[in-house]
Protein backbone atom coordinates (compact mmCIF):
# COMPACT_ATOMS: atom_id res chain seq x y z
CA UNK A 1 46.65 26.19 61.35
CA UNK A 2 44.36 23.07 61.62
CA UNK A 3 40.56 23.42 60.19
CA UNK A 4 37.82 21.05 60.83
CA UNK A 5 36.83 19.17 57.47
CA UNK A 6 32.67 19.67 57.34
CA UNK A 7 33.00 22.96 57.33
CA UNK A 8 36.20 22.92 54.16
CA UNK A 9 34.77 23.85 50.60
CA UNK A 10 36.72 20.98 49.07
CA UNK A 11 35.25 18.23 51.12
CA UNK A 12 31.73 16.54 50.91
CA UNK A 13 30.70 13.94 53.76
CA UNK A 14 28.94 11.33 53.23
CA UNK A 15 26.35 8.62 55.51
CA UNK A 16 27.74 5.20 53.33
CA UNK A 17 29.86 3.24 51.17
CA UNK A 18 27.38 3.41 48.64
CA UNK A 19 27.15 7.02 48.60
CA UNK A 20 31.16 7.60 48.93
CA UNK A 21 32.05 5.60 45.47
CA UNK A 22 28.55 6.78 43.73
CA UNK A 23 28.76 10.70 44.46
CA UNK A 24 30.95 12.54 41.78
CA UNK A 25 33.36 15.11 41.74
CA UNK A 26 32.53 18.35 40.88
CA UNK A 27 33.29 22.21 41.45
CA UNK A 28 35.56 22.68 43.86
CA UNK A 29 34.76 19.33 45.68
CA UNK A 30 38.05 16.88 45.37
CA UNK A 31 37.78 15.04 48.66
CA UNK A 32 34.26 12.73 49.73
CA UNK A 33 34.49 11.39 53.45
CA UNK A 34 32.84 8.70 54.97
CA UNK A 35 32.13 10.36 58.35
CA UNK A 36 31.96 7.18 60.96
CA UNK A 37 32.92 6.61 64.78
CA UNK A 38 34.14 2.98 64.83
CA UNK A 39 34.11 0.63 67.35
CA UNK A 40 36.48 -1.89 68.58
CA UNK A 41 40.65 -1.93 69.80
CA UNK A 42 42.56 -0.98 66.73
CA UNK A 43 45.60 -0.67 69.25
CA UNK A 44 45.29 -3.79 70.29
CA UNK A 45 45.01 -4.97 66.39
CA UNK A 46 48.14 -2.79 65.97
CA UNK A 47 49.72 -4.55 68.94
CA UNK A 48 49.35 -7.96 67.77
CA UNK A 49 50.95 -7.21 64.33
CA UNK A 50 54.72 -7.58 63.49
CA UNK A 51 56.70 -4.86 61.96
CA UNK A 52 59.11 -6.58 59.53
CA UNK A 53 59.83 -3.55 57.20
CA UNK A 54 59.87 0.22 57.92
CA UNK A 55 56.37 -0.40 55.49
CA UNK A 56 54.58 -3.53 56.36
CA UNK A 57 51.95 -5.05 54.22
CA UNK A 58 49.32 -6.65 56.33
CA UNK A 59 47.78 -9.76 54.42
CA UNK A 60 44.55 -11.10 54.93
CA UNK A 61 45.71 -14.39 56.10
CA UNK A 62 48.32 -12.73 58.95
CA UNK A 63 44.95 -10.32 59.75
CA UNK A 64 42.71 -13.52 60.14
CA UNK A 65 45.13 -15.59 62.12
CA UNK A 66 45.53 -12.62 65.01
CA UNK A 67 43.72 -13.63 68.35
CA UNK A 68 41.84 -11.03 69.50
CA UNK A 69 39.21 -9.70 72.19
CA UNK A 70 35.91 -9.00 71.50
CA UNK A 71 37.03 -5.57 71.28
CA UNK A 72 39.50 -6.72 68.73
CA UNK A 73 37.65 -8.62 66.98
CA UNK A 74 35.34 -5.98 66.18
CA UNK A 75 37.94 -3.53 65.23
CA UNK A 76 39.31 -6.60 62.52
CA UNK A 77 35.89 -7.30 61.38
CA UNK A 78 35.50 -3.53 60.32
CA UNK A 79 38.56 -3.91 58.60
CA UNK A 80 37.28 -6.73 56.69
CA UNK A 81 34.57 -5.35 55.52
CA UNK A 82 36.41 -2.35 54.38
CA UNK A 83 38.68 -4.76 52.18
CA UNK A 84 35.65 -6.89 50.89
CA UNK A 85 33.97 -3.36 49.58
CA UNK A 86 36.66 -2.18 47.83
CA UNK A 87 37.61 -5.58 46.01
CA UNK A 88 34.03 -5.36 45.17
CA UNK A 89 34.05 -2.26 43.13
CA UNK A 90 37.55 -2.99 41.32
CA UNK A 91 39.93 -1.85 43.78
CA UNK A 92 43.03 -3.20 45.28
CA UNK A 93 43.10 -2.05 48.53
CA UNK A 94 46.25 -2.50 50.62
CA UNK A 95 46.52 -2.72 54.26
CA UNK A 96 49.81 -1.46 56.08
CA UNK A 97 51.69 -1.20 59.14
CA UNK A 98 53.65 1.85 58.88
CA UNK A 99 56.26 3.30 61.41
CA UNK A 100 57.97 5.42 58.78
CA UNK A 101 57.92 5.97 55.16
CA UNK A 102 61.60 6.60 53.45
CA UNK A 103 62.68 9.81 53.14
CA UNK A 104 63.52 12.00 50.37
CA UNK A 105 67.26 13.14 50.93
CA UNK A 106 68.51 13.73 46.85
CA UNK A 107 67.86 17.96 47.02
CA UNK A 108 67.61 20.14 49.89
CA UNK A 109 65.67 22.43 48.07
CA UNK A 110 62.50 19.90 46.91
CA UNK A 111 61.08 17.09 48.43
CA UNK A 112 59.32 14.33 46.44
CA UNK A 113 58.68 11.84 49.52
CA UNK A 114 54.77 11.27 50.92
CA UNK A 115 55.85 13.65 53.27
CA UNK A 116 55.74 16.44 51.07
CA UNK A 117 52.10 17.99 49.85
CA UNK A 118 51.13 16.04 46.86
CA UNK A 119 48.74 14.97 44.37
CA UNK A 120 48.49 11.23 42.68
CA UNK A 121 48.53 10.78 39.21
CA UNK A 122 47.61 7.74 37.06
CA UNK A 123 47.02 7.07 32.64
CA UNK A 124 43.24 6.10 33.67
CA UNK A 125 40.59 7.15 36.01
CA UNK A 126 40.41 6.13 39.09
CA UNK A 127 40.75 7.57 42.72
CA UNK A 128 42.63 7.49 45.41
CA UNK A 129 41.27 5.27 49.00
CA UNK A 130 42.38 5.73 52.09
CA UNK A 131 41.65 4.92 55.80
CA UNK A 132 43.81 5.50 58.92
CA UNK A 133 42.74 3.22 61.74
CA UNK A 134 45.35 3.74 64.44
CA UNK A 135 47.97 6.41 64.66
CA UNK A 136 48.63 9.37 63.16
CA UNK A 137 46.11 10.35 60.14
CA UNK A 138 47.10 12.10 56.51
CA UNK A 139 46.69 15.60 55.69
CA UNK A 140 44.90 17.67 53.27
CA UNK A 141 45.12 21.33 51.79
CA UNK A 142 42.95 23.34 49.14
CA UNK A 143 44.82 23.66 46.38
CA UNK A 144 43.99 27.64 46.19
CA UNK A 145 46.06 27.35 49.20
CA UNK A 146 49.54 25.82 47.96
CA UNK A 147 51.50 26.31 44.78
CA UNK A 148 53.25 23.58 42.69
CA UNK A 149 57.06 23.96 43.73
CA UNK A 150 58.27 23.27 40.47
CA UNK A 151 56.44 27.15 40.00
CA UNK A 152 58.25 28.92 42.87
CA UNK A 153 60.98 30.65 41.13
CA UNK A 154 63.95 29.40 42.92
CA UNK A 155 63.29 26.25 43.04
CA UNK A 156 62.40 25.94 39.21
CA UNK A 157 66.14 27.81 38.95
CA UNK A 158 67.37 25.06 41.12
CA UNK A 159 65.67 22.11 38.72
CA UNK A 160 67.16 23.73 35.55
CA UNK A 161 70.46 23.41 36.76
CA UNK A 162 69.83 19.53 37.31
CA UNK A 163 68.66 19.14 34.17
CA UNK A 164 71.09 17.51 31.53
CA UNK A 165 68.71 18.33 28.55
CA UNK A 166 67.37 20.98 26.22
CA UNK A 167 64.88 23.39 27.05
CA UNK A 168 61.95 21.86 25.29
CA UNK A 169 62.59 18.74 27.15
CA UNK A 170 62.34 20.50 30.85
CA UNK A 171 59.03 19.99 31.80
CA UNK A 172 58.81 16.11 30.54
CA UNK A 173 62.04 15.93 33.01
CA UNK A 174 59.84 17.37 35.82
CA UNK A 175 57.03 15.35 35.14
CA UNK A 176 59.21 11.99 34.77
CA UNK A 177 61.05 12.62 38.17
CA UNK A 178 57.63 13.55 39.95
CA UNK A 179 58.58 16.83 40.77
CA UNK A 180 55.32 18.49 39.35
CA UNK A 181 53.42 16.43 41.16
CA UNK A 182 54.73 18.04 44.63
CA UNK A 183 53.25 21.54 46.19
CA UNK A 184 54.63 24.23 48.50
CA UNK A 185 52.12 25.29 50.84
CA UNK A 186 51.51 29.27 51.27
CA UNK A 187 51.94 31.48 54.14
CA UNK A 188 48.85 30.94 56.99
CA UNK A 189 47.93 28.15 54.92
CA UNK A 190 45.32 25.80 56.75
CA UNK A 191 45.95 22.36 57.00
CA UNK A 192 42.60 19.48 57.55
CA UNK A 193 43.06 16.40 59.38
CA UNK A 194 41.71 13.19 57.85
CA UNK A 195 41.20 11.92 61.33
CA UNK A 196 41.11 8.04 62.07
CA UNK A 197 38.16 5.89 61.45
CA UNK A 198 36.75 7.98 58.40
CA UNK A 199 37.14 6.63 54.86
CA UNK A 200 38.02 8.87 52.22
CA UNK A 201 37.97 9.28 48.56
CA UNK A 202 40.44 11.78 47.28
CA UNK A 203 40.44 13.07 43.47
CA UNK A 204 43.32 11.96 41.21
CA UNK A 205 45.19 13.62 38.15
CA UNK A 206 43.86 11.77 35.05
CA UNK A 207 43.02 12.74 31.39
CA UNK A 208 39.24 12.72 31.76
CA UNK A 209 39.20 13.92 35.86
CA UNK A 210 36.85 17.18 36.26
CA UNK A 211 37.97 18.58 38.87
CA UNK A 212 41.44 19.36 40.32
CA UNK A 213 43.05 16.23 42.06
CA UNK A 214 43.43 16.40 46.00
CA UNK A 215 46.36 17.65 47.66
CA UNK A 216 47.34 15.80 50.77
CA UNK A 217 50.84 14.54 52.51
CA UNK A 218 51.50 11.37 55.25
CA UNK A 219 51.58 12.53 58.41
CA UNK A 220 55.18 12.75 60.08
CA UNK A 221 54.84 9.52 62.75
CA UNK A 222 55.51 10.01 66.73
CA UNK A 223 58.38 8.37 67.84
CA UNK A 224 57.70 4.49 68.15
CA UNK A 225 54.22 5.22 67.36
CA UNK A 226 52.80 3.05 64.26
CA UNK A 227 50.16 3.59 61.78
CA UNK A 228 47.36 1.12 60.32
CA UNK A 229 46.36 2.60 56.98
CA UNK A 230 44.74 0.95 54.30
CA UNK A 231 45.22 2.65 51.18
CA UNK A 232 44.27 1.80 47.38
């Protein structure tokens, strides 16, 4: 089941850049949105690009040298500007060209891909960017409505027979091959759309984060279909 994201208790939308890097976390709000129609021919952006990995970084110079349409032009321009803000405030956003990320295919009983409902981590405090322009857009869930895999009781059986060392050691081995960091959603869970054009700030696990960090998952992509995410 899909909800629409203004009305989700995790998710605050904001009116600016300003307000999206300036407005903290707190309660049960993990996820700020920058609510905005854009304008401009991301397709045609998208069309112009070359796909030379299954993940292709799109650098500024490639991004400049495209020739566009008006309608182009304005779609690259917005994407500049997105790039300039977030260099401004520290971050290192990345632009890509996605028709697939690589698949997780080690266990059939847990997946640790982008694919799978997950949180980012990182030592220091920051927070995760993101911004689908064309194609299919990420996912989020609340995290009263999922459950860390590694907890579902078969699956933690499952994990303990991988593991090679003692029992004090088990949950370092989790959290070293990611697997904590991956959650099963429940039954008549609702999924929320990101959409395309919005920019979003999703919480992160850190030492000094207050509030939970954001649970979200890549989208799986339509055949032949591509993405244009930037992401930092």
């Amino acid at each position: 089941m899909n909800v629409a994201f203004p009305d989700h208790p995790q998710i605050a939308v904001v009116s600016s850049f300003l307000e999206l890097t300036a407005t903290e976390f707190e309660g049960t709000t993990n996820a700020l949105c920058w609510h905005r129609r854009l304008e401009g021919d991301f397709e045609e952006l998208v069309s112009k690009l070359t796909l030379q990995e299954s993940v292709t970084e799109v650098s500024l110079e490639v991004l400049r040298a495209l020739q566009l349409s008006v309608q182009g032009n304005l779609a690259r321009a917005i994407i500049l500007r997105d790039l300039q803000a977030l260099t401004a405030i520290g971050a290192a956003p990345v632009l890509n060209l996605i028709r697939c990320y690589e698949r997780d295919t080690d266990f059939d009983f847990i997946a640790t891909d982008v694919y799978s409902f997950h949180v980012d981590r990182s030592p220091v405090a920051t927070d995760t960017f993101l911004c689908t322009y064309h194609g299919a857009p990420s996912d989020l869930i609340a995290n009263d409505q999922a459950v860390l895999k590694v907890e579902v009781p078969e699956i933690r059986e499952q994990l303990k027979g991988l593991h090679q060392g003692t029992a004090a050691e088990f949950e370092d081995f989790l959290k070293d091959n990611y697997f904590d960091l991956h959650y099963q959603a429940l039954p008549n869970a609702a999924t929320v759309s990101l959409g395309t054009g919005h920019l979003w700030r999703l919480a992160v696990d850190h030492p000094t984060q207050a509030v939970l960090p954001c649970i979200h998952r890549a989208p799986v992509e339509a055949d032949g279909g591509l993405r244009l995410l930037l992401i930092c």
